[in-house]
Protein backbone atom coordinates (compact mmCIF):
# COMPACT_ATOMS: atom_id res chain seq x y z
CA UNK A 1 -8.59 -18.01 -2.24
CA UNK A 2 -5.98 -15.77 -2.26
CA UNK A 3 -5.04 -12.43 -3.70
CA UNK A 4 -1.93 -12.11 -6.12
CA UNK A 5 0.93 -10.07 -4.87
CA UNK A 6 0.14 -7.24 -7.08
CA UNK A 7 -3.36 -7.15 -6.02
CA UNK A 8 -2.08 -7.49 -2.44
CA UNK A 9 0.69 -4.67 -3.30
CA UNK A 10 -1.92 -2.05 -4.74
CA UNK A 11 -4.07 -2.33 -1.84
CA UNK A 12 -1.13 -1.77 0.39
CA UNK A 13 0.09 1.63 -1.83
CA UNK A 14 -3.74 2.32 -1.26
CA UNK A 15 -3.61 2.24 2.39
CA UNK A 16 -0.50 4.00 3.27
CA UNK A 17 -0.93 7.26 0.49
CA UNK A 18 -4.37 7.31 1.85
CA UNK A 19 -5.93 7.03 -1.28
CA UNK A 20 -8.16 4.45 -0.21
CA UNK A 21 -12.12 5.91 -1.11
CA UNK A 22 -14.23 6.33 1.54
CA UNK A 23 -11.57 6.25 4.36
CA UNK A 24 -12.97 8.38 7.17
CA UNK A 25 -9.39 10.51 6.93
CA UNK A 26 -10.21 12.10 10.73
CA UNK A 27 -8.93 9.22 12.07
CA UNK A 28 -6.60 8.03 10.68
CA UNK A 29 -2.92 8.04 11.53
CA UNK A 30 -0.13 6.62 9.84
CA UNK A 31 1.58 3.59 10.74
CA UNK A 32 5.35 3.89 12.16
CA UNK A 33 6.11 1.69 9.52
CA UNK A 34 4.43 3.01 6.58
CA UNK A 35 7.36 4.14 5.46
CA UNK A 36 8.96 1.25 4.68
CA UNK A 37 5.89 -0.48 3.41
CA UNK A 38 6.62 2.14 0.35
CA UNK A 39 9.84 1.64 -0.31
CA UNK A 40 9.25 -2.28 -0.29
CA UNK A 41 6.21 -1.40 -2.58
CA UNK A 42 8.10 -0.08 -4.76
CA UNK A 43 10.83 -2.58 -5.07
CA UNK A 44 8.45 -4.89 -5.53
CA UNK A 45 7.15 -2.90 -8.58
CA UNK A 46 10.76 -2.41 -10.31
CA UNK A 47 10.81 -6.19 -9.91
CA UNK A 48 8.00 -7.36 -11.90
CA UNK A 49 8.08 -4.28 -13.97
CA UNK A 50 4.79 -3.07 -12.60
């Protein structure tokens, strides 16, 4: 089974703002390409008018 895109794509907002509950925020560093990962996020949203 597998997730739809905007399932997949909220998860992925989740993890990069670091709004994801429960995640132990002293260790975590962003990714390099976290960036990007938002901007393609967001495209993705103006797409399917999400």
């Amino acid at each position: 089974m597998f997730a739809t895109p905007e399932a997949v794509a909220d998860v992925a907002h989740a993890l990069v703002t670091g709004r994801f509950s429960g995640y132990a925020r002293q260790w975590h560093e962003e990714w390099d390409g976290a960036p990007r990962v938002r901007v393609e996020i967001e495209v993705f949203r103006q797409m399917t008018g999400r």
